[in-house]
PDB file of N, CA and C in Angstrom:
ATOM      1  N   UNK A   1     -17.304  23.875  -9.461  1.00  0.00           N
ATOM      2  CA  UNK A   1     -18.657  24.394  -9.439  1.00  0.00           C
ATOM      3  C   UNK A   1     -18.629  25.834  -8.911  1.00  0.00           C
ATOM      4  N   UNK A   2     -19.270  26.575  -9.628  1.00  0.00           N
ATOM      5  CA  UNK A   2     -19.141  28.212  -9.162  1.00  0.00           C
ATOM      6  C   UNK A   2     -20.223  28.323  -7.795  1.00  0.00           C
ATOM      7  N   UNK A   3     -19.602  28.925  -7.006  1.00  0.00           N
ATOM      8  CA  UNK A   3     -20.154  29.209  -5.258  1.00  0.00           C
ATOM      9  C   UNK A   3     -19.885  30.192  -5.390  1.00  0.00           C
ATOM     10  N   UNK A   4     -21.047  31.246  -5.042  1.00  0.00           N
ATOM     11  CA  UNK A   4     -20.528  33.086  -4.527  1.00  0.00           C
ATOM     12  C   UNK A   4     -20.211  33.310  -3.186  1.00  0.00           C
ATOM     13  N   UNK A   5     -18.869  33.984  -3.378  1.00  0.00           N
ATOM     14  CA  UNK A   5     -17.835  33.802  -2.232  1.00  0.00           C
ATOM     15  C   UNK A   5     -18.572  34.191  -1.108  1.00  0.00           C
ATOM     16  N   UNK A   6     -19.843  35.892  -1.219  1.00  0.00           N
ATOM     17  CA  UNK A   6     -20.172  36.427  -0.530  1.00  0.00           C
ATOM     18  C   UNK A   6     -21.530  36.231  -0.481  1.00  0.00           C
ATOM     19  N   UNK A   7     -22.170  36.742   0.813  1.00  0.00           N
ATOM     20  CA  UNK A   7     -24.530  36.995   0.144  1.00  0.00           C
ATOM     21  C   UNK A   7     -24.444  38.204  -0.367  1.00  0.00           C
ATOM     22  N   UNK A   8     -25.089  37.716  -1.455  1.00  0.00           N
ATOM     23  CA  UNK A   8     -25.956  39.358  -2.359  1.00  0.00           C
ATOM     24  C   UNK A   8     -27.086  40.017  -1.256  1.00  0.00           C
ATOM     25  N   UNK A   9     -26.434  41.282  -1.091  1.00  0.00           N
ATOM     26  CA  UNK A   9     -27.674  41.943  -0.446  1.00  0.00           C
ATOM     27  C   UNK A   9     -29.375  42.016  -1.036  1.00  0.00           C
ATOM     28  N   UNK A  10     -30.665  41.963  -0.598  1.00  0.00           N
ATOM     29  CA  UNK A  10     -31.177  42.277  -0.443  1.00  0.00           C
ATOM     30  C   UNK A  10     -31.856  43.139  -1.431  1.00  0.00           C
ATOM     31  N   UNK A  11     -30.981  44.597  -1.319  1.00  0.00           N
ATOM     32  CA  UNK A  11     -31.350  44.904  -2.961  1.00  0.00           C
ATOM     33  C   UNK A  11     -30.571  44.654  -4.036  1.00  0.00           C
ATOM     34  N   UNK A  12     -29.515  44.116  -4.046  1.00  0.00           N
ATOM     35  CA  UNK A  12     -29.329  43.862  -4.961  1.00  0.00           C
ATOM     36  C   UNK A  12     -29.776  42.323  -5.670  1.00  0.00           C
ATOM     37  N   UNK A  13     -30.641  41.570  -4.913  1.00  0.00           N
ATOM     38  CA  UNK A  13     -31.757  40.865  -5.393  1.00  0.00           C
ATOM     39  C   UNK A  13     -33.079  41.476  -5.802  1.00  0.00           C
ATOM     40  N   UNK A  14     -33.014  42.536  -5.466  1.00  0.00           N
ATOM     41  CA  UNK A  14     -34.152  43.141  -5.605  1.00  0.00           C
ATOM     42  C   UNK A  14     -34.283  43.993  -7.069  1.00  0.00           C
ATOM     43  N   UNK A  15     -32.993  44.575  -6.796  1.00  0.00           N
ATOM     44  CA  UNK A  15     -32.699  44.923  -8.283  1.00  0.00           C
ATOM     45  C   UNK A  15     -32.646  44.237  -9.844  1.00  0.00           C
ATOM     46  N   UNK A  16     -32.510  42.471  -9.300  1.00  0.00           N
ATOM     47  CA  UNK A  16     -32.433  41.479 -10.538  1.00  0.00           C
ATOM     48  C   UNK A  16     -33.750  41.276 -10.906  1.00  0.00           C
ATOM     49  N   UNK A  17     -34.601  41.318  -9.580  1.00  0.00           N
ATOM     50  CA  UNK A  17     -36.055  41.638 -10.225  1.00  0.00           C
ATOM     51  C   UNK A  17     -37.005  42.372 -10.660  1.00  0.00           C
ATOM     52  N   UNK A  18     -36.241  43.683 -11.661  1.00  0.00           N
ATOM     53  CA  UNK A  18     -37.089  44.449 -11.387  1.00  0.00           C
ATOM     54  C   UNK A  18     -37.625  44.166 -12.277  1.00  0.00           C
ATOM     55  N   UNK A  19     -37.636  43.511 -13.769  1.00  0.00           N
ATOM     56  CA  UNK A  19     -38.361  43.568 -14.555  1.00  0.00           C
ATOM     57  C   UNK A  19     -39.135  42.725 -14.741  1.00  0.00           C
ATOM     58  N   UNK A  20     -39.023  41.807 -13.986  1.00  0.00           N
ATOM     59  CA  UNK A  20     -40.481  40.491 -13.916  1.00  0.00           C
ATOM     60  C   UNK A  20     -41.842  41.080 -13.677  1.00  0.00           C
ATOM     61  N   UNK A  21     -42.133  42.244 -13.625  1.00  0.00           N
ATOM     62  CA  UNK A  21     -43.625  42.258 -13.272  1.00  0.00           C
ATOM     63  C   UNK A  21     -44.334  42.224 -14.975  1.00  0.00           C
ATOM     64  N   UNK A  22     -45.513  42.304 -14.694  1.00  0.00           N
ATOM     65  CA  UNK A  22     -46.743  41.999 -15.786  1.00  0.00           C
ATOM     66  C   UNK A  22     -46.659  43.220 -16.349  1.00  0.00           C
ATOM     67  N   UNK A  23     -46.867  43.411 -17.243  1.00  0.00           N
ATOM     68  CA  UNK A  23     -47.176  44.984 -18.279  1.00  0.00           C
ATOM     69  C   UNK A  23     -48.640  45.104 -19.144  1.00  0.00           C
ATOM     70  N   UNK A  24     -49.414  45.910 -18.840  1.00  0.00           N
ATOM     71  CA  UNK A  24     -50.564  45.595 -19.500  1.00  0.00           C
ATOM     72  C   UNK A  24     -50.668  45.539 -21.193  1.00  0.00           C
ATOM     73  N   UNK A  25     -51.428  44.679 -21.443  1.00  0.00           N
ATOM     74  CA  UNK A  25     -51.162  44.986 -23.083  1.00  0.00           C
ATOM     75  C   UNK A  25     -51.705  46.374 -23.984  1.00  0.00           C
ATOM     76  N   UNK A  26     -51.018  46.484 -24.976  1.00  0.00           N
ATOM     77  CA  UNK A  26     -51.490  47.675 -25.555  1.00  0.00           C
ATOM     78  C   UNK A  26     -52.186  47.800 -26.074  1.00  0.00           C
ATOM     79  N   UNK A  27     -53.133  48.536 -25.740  1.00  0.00           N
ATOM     80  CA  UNK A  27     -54.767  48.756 -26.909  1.00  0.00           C
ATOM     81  C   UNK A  27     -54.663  49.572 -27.734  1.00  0.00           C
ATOM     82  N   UNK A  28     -55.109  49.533 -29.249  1.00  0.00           N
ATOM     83  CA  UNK A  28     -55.219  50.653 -29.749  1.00  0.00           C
ATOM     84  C   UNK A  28     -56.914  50.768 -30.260  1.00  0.00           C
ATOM     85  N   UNK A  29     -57.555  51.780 -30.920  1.00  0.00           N
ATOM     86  CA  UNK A  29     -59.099  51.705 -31.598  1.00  0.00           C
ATOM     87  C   UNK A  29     -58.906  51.221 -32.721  1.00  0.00           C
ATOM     88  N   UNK A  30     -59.934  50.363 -33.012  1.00  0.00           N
ATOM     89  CA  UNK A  30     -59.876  49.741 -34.424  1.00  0.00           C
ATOM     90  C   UNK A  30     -60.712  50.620 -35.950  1.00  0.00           C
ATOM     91  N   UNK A  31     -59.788  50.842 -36.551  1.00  0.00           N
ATOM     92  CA  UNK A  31     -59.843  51.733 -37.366  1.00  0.00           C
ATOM     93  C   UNK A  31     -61.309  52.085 -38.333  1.00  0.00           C
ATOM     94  N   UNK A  32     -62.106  50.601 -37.909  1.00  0.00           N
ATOM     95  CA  UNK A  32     -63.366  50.221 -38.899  1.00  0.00           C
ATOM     96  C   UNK A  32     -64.494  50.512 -37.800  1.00  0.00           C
ATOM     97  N   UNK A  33     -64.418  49.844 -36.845  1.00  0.00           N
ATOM     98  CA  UNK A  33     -65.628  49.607 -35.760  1.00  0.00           C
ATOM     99  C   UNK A  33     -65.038  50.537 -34.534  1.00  0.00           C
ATOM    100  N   UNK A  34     -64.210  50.879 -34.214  1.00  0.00           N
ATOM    101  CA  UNK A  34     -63.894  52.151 -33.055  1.00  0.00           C
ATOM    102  C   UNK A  34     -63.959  51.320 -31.797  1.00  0.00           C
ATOM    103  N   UNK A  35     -63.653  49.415 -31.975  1.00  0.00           N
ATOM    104  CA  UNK A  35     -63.637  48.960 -30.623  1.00  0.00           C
ATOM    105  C   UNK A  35     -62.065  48.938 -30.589  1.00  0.00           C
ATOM    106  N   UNK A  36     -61.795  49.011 -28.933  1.00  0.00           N
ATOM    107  CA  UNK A  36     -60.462  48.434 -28.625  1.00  0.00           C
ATOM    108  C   UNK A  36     -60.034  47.130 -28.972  1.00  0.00           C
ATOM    109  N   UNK A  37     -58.265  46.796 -29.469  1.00  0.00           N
ATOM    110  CA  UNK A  37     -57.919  46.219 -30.154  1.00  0.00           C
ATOM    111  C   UNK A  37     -56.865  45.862 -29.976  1.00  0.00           C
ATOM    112  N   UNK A  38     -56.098  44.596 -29.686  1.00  0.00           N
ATOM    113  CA  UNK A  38     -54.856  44.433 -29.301  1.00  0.00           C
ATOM    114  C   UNK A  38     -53.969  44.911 -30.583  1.00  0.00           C
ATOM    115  N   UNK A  39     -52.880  45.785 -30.249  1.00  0.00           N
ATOM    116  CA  UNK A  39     -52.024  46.515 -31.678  1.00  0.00           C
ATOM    117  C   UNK A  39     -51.357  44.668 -32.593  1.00  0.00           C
ATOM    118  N   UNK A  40     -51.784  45.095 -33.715  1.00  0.00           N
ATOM    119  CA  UNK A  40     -50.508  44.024 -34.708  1.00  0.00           C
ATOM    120  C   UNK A  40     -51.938  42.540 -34.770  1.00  0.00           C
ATOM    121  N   UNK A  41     -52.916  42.765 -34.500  1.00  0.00           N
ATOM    122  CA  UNK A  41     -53.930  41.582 -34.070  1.00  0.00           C
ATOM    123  C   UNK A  41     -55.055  42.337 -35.480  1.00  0.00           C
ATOM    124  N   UNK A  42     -56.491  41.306 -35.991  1.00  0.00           N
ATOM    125  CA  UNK A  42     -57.356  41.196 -36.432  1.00  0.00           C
ATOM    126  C   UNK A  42     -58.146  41.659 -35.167  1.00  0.00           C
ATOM    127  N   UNK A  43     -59.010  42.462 -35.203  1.00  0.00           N
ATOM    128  CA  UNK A  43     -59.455  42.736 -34.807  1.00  0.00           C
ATOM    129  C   UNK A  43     -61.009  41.988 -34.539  1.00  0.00           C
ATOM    130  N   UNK A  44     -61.276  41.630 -32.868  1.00  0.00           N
ATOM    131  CA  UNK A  44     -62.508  40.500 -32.647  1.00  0.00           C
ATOM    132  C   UNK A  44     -63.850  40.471 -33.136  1.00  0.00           C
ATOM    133  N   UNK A  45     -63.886  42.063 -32.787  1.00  0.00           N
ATOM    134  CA  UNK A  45     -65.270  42.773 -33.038  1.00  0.00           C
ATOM    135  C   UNK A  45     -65.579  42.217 -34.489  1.00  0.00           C
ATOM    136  N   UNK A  46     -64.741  42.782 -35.339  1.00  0.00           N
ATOM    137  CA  UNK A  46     -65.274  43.191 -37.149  1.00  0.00           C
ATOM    138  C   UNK A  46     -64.780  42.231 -38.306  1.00  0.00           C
ATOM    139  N   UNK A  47     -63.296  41.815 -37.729  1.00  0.00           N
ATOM    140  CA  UNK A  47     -62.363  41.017 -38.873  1.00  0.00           C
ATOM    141  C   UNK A  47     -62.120  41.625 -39.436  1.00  0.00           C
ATOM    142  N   UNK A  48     -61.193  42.960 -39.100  1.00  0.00           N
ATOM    143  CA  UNK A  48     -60.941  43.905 -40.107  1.00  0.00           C
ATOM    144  C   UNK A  48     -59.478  43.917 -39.695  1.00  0.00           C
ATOM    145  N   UNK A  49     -58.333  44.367 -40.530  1.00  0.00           N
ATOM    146  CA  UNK A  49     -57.100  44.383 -40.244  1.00  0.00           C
ATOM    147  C   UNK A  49     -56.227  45.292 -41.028  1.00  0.00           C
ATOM    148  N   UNK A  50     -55.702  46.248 -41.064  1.00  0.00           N
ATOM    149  CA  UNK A  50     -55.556  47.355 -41.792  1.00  0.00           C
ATOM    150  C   UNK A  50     -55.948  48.123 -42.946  1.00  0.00           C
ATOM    151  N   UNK A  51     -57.771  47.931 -42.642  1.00  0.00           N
ATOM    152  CA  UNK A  51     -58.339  48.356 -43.717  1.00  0.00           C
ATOM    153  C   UNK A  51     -59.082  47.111 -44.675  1.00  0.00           C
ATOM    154  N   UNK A  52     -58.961  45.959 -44.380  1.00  0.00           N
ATOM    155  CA  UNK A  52     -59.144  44.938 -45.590  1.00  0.00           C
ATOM    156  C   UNK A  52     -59.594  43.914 -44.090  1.00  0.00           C
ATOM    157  N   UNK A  53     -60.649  43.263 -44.729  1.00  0.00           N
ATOM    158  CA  UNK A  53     -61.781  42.048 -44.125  1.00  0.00           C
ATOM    159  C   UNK A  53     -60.872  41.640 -43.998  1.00  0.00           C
ATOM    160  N   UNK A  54     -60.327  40.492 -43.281  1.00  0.00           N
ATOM    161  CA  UNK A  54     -59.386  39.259 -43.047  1.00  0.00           C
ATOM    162  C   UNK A  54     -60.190  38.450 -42.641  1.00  0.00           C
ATOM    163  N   UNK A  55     -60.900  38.503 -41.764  1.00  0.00           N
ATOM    164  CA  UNK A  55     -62.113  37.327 -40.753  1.00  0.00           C
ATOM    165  C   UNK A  55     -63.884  38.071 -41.369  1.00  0.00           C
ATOM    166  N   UNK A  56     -64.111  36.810 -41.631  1.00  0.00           N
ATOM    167  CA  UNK A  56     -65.992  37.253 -41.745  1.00  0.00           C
ATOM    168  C   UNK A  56     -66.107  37.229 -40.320  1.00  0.00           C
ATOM    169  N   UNK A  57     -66.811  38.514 -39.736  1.00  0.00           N
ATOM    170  CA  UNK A  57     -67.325  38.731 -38.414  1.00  0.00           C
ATOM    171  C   UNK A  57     -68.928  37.536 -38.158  1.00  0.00           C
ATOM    172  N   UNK A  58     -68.608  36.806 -37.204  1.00  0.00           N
ATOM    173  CA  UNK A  58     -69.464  36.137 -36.428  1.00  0.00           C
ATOM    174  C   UNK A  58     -70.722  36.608 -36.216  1.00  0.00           C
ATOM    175  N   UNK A  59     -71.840  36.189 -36.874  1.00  0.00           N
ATOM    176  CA  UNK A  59     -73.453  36.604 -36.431  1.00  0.00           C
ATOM    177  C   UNK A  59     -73.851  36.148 -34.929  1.00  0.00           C
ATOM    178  N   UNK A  60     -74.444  37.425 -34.518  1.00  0.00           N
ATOM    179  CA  UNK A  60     -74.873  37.408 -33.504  1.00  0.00           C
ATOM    180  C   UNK A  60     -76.188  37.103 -33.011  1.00  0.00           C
TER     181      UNK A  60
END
């Protein structure tokens, strides 16, 4: 069974974590209605998706 001979310092635990934090997602404007828009997504607002309806937008 593998046992580490020595303790990992401190930072160098610290260093294994550096990339676990959260990253916000990327917005871009939606090309039809000018709302923000998660990139590569249909957009919520309109149902529009590179130019072409994909979703009938929801009456309000």
């Amino acid at each position: 069974m593998a046992v580490p001979k020595r303790r990992h310092s401190s930072t160098r635990g610290k260093k294994r974590r550096t990339g676990w934090k959260l990253k916000r997602p990327t917005l871009q404007v939606c090309s039809h209605c000018s709302s923000p828009k998660r990139t590569h997504r249909v957009c919520a607002n309109c149902g529009y998706y590179n130019g072409e309806e994909i979703v009938a937008p929801r009456d309000k």
